[in-house]
PDB file of N, CA and C in Angstrom:
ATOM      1  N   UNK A   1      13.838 -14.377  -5.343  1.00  0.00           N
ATOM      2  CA  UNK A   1      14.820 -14.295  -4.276  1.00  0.00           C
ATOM      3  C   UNK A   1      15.541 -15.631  -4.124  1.00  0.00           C
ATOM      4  N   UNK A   2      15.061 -16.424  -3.767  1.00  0.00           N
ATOM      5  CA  UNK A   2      15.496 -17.772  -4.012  1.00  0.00           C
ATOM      6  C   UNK A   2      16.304 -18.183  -4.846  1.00  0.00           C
ATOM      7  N   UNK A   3      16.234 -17.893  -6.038  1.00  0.00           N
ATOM      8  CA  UNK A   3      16.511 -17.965  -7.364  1.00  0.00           C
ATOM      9  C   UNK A   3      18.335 -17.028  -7.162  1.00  0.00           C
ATOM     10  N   UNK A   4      18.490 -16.451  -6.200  1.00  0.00           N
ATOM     11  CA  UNK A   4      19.870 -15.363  -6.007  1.00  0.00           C
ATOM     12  C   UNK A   4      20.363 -15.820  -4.923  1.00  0.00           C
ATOM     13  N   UNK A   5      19.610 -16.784  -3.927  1.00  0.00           N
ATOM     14  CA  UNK A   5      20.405 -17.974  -2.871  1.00  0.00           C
ATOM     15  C   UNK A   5      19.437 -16.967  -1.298  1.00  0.00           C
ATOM     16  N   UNK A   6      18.282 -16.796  -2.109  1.00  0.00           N
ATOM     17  CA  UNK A   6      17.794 -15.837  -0.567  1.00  0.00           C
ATOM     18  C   UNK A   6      16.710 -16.734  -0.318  1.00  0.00           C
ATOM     19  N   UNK A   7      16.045 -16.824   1.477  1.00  0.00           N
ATOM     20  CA  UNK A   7      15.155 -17.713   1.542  1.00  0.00           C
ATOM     21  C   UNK A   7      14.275 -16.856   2.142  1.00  0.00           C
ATOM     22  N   UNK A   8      13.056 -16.031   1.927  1.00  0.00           N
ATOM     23  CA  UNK A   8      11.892 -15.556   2.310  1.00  0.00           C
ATOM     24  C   UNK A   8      10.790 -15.864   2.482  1.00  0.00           C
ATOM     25  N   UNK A   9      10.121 -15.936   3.209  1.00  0.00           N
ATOM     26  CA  UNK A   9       8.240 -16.228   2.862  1.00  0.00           C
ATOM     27  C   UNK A   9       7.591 -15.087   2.697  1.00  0.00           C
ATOM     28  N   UNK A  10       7.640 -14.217   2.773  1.00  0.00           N
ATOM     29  CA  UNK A  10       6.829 -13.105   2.022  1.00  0.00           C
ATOM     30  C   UNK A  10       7.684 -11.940   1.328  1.00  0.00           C
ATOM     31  N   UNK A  11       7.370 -11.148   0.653  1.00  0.00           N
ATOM     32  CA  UNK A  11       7.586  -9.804   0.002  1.00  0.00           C
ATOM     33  C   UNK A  11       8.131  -9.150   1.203  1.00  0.00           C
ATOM     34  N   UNK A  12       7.542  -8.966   2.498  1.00  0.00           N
ATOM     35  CA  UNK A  12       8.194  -8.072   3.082  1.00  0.00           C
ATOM     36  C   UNK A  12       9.378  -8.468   4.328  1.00  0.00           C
ATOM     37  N   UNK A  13       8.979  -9.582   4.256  1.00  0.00           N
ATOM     38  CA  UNK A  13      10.185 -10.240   5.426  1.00  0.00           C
ATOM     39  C   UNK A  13      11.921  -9.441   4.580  1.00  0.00           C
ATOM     40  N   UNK A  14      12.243  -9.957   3.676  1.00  0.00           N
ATOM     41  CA  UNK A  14      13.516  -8.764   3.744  1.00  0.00           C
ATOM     42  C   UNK A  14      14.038  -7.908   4.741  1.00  0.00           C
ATOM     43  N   UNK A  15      12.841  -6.551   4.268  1.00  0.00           N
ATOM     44  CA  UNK A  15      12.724  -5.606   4.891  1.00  0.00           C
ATOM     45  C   UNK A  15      12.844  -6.015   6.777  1.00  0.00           C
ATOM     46  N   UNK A  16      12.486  -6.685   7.029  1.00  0.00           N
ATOM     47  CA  UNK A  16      12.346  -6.903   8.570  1.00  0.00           C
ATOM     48  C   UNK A  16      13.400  -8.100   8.932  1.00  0.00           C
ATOM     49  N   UNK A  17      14.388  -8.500   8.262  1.00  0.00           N
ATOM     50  CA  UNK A  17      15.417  -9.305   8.551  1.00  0.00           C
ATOM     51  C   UNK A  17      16.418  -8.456   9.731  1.00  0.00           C
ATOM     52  N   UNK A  18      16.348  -8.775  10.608  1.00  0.00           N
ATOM     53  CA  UNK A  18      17.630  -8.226  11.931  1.00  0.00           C
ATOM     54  C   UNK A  18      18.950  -8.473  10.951  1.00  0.00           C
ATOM     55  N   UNK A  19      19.084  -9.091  10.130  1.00  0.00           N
ATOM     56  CA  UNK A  19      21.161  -9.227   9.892  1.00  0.00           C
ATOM     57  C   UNK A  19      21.028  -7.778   8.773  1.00  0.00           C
ATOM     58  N   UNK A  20      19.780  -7.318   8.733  1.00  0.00           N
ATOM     59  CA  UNK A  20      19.790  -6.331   7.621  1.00  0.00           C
ATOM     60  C   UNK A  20      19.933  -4.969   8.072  1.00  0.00           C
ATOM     61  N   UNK A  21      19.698  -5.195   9.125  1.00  0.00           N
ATOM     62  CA  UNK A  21      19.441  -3.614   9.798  1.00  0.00           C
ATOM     63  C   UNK A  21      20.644  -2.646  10.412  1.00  0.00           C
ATOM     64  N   UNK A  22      21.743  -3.803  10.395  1.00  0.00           N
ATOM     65  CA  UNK A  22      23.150  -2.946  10.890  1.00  0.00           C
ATOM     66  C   UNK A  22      23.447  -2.082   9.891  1.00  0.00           C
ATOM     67  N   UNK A  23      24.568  -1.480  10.018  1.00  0.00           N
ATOM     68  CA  UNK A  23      25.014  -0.634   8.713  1.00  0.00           C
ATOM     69  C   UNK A  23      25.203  -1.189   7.456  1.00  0.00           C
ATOM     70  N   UNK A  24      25.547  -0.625   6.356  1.00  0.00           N
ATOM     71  CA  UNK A  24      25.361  -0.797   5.299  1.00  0.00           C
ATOM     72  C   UNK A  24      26.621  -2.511   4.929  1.00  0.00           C
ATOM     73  N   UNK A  25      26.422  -3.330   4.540  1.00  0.00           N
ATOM     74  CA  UNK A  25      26.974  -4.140   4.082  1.00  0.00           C
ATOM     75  C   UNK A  25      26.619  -4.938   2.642  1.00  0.00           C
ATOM     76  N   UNK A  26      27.817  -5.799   2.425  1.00  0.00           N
ATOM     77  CA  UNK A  26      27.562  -6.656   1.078  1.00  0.00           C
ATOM     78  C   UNK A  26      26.339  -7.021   0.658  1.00  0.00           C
ATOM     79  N   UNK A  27      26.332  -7.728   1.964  1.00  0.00           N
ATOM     80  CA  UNK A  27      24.916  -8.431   2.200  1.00  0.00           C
ATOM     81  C   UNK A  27      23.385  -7.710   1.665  1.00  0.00           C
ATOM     82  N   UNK A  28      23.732  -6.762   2.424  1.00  0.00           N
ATOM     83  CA  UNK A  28      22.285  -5.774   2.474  1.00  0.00           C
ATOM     84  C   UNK A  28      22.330  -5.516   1.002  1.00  0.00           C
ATOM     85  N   UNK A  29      23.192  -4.918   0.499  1.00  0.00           N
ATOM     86  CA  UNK A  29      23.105  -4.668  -0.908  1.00  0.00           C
ATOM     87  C   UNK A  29      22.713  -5.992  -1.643  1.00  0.00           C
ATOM     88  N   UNK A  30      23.404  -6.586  -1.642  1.00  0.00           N
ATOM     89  CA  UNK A  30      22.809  -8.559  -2.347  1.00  0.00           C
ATOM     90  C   UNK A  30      21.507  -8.626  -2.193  1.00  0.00           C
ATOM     91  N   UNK A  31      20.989  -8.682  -1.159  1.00  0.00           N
ATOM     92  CA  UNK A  31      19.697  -8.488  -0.686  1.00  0.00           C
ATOM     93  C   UNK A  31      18.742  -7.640  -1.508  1.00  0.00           C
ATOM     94  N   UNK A  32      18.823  -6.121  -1.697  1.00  0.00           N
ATOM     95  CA  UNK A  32      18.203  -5.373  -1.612  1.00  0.00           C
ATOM     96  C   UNK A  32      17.882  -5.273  -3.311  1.00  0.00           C
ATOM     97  N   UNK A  33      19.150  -5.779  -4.025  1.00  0.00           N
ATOM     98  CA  UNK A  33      19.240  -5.859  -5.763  1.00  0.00           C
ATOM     99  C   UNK A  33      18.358  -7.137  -6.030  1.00  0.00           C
ATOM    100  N   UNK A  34      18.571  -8.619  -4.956  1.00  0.00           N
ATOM    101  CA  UNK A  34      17.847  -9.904  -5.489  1.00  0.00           C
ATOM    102  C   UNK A  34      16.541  -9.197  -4.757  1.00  0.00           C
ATOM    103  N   UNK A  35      15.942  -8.800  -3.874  1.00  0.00           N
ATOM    104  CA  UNK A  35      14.534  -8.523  -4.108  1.00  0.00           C
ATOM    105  C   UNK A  35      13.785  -7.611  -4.867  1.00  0.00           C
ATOM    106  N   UNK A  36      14.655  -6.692  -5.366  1.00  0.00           N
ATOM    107  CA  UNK A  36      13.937  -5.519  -6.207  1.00  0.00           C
ATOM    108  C   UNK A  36      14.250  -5.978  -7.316  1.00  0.00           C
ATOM    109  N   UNK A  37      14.609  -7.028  -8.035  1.00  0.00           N
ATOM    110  CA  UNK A  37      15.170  -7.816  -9.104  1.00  0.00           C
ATOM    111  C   UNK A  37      13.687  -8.859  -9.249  1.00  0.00           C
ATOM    112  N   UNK A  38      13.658  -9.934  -7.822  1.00  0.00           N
ATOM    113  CA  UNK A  38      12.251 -10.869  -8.060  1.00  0.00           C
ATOM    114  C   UNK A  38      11.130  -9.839  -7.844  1.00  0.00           C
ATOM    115  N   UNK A  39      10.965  -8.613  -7.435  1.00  0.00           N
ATOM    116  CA  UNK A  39       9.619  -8.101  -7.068  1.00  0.00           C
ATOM    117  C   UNK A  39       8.889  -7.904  -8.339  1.00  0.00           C
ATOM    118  N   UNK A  40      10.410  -7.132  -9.375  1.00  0.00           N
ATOM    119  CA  UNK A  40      10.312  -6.768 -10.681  1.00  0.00           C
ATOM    120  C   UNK A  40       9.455  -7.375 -11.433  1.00  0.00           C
ATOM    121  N   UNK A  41      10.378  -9.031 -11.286  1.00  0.00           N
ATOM    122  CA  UNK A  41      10.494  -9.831 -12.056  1.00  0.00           C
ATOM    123  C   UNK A  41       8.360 -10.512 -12.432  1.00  0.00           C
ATOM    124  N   UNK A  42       8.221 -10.497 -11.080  1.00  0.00           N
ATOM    125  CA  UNK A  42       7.115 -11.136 -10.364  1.00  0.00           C
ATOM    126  C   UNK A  42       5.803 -10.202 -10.468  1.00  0.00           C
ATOM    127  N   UNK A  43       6.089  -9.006 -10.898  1.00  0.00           N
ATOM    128  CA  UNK A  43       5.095  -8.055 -10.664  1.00  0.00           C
ATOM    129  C   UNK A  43       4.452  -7.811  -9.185  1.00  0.00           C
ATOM    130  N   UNK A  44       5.169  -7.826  -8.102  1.00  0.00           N
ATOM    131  CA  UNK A  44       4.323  -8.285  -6.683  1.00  0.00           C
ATOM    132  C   UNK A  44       4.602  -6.654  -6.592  1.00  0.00           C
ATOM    133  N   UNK A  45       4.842  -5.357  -7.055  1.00  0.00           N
ATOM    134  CA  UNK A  45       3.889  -4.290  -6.889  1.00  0.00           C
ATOM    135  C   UNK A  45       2.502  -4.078  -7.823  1.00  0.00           C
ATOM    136  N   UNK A  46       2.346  -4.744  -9.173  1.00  0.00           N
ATOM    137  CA  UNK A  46       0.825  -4.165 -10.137  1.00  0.00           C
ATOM    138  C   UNK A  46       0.685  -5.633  -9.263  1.00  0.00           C
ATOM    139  N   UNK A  47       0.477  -6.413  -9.014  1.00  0.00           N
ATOM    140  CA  UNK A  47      -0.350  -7.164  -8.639  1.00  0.00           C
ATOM    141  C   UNK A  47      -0.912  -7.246  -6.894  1.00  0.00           C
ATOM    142  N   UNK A  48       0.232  -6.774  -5.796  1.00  0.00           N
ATOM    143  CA  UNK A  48      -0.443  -6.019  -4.530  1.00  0.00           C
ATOM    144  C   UNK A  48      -1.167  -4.991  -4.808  1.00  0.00           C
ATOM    145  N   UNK A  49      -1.165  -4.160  -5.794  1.00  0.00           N
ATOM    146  CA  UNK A  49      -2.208  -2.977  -6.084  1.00  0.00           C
ATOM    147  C   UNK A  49      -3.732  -3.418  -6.382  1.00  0.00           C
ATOM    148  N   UNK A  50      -2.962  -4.199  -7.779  1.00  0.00           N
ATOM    149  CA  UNK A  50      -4.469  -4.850  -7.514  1.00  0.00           C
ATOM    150  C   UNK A  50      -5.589  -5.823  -6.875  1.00  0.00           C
ATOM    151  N   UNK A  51      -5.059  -6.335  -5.983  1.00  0.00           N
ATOM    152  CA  UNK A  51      -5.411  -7.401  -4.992  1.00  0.00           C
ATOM    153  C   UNK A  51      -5.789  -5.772  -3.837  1.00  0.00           C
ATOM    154  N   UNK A  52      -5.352  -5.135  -3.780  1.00  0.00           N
ATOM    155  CA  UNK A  52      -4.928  -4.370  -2.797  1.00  0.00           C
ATOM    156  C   UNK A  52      -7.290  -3.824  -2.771  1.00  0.00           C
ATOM    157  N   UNK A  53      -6.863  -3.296  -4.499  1.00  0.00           N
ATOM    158  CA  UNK A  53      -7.743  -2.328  -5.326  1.00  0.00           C
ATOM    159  C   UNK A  53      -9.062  -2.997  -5.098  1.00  0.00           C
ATOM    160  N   UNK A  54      -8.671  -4.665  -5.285  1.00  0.00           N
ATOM    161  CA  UNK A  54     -10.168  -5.215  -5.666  1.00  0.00           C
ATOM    162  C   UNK A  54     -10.835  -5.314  -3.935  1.00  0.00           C
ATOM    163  N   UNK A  55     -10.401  -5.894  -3.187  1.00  0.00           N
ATOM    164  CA  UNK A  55     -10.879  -5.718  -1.621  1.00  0.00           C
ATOM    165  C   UNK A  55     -11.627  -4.522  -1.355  1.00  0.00           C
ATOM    166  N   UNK A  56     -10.571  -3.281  -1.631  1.00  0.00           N
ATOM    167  CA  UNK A  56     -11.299  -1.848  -1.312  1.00  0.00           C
ATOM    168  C   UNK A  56     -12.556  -1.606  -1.196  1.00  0.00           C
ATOM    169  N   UNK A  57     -12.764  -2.240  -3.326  1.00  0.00           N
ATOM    170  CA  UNK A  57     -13.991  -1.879  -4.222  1.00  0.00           C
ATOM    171  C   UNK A  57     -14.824  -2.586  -3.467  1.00  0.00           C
ATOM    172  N   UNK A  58     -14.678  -3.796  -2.873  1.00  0.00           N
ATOM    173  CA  UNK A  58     -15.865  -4.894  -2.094  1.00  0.00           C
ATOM    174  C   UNK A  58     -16.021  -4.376  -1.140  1.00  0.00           C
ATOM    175  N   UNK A  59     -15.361  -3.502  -0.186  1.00  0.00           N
ATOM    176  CA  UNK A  59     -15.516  -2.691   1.089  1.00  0.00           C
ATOM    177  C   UNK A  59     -16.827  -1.363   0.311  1.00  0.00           C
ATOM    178  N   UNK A  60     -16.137  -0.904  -0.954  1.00  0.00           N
ATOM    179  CA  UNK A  60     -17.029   0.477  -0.700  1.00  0.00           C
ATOM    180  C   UNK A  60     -18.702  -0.228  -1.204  1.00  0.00           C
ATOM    181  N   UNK A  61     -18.557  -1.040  -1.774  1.00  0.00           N
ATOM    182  CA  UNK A  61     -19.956  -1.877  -2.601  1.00  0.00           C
ATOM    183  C   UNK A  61     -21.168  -1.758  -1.398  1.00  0.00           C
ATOM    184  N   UNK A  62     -19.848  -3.092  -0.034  1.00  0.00           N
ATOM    185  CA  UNK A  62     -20.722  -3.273   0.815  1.00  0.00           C
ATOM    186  C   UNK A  62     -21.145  -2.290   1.655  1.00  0.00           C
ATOM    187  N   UNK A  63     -20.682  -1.024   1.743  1.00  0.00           N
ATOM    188  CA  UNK A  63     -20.742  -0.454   2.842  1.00  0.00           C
ATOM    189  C   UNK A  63     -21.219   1.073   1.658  1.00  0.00           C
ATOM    190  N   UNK A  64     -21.658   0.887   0.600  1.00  0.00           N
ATOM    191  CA  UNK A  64     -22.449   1.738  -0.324  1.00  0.00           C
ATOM    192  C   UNK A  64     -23.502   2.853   0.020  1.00  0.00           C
ATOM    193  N   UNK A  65     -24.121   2.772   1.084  1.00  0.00           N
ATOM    194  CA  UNK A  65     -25.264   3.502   1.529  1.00  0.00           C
ATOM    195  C   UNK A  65     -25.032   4.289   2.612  1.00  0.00           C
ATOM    196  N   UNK A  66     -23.628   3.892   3.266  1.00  0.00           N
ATOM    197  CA  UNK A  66     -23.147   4.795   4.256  1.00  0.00           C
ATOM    198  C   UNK A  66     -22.041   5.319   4.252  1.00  0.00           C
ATOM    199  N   UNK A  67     -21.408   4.989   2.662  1.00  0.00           N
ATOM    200  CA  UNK A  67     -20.633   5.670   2.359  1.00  0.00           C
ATOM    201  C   UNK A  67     -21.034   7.185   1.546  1.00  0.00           C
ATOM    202  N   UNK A  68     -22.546   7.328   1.194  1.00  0.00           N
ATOM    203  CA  UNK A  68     -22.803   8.074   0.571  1.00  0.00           C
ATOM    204  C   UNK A  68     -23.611   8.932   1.441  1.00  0.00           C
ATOM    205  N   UNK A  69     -24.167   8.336   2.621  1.00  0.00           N
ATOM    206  CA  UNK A  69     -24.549   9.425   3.792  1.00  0.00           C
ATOM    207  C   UNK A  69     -23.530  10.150   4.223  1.00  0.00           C
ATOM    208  N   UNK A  70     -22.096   9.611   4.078  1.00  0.00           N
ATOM    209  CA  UNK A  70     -21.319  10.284   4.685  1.00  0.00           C
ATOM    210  C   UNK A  70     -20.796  11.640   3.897  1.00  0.00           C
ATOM    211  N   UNK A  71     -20.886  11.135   2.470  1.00  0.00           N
ATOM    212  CA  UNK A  71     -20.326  12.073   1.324  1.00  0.00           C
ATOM    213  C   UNK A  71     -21.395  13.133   1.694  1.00  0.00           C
ATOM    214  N   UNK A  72     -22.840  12.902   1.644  1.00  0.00           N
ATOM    215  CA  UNK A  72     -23.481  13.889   1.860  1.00  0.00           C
ATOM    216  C   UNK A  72     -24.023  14.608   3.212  1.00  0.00           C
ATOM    217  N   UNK A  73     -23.407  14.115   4.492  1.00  0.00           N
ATOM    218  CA  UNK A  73     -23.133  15.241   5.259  1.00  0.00           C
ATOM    219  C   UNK A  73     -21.986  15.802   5.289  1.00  0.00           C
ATOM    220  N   UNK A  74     -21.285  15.149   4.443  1.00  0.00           N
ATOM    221  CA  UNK A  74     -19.976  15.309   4.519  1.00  0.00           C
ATOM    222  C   UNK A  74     -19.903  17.069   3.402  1.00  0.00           C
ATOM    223  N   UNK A  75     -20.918  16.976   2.543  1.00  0.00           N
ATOM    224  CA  UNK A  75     -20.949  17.961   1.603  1.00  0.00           C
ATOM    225  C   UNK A  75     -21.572  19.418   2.246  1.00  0.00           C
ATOM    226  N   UNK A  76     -22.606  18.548   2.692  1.00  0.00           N
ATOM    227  CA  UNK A  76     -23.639  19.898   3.806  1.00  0.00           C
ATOM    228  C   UNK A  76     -22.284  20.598   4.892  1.00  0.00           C
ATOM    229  N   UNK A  77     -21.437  20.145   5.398  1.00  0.00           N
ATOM    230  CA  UNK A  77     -20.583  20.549   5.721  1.00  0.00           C
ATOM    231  C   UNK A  77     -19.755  21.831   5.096  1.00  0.00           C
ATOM    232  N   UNK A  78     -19.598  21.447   4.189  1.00  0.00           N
ATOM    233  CA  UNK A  78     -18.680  22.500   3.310  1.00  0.00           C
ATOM    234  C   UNK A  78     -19.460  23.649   3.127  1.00  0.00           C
ATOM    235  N   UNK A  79     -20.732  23.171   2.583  1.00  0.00           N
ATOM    236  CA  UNK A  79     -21.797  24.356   2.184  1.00  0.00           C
ATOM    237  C   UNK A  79     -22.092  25.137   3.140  1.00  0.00           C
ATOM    238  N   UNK A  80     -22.163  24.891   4.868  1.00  0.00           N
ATOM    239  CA  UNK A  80     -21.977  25.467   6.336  1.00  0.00           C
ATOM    240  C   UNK A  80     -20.954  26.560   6.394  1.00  0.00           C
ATOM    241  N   UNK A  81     -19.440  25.825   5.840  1.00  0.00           N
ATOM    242  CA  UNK A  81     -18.400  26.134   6.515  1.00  0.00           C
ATOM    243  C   UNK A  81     -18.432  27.563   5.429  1.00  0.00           C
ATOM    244  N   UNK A  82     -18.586  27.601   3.686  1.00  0.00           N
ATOM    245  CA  UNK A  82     -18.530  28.196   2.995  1.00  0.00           C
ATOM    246  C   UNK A  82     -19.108  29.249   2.725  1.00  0.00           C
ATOM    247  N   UNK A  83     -20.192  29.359   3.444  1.00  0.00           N
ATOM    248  CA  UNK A  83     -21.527  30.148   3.642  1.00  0.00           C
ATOM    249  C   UNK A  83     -20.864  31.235   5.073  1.00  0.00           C
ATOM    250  N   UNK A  84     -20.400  30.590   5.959  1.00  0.00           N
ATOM    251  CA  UNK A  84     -19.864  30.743   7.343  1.00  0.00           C
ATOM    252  C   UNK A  84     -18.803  32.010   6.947  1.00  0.00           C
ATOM    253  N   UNK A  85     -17.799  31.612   6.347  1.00  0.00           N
ATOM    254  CA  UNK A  85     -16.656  32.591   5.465  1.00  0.00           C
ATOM    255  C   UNK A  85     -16.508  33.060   4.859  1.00  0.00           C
ATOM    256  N   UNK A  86     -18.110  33.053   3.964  1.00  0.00           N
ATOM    257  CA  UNK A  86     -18.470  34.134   3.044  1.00  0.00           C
ATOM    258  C   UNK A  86     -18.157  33.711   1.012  1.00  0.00           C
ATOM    259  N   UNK A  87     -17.637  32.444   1.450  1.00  0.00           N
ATOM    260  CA  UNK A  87     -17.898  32.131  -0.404  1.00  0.00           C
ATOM    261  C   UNK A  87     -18.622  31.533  -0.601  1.00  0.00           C
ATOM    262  N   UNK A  88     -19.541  31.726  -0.478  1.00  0.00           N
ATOM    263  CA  UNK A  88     -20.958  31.160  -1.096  1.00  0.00           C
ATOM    264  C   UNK A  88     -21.116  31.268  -2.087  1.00  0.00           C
TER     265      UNK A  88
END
């Protein structure tokens, strides 16, 4: 962005700029080509995915034993509901 005369601190400030939000102008378009141009450029979507991805995986690791109590009432459930409506 910078690099096209734009000054941001994050990926999403753009998006939340007030001079952006009126109707459609030059600007907005300039804007909208130099950030989807550096996002490109930068990979800052495969790389928020994966930053995104690896956190998750450390959430389900830590929280492993009650994520799988949950799967399995979560399953006894179905087998209730399925039994209940007759496809068993």
């Amino acid at each position: 962005m910078e690099r096209a005369g734009f000054r941001y601190g994050t990926p999403l400030e753009p998006a939340r700029d007030p001079q952006l939000q009126r109707s459609l102008s030059p600007a907005q378009i300039n804007t909208a080509v130099a950030d989807t141009i550096c996002k490109k450029r930068h990979n800052v979507i495969g790389v928020w995915a994966a930053v995104e991805a690896a956190y998750q995986q450390r959430l389900i690791e830590a929280n492993k034993p009650a994520l799988e109590a949950l799967r399995a009432a979560n399953a006894a459930r179905l087998r209730t509901a399925s039994a209940v409506v007759g496809h068993e």
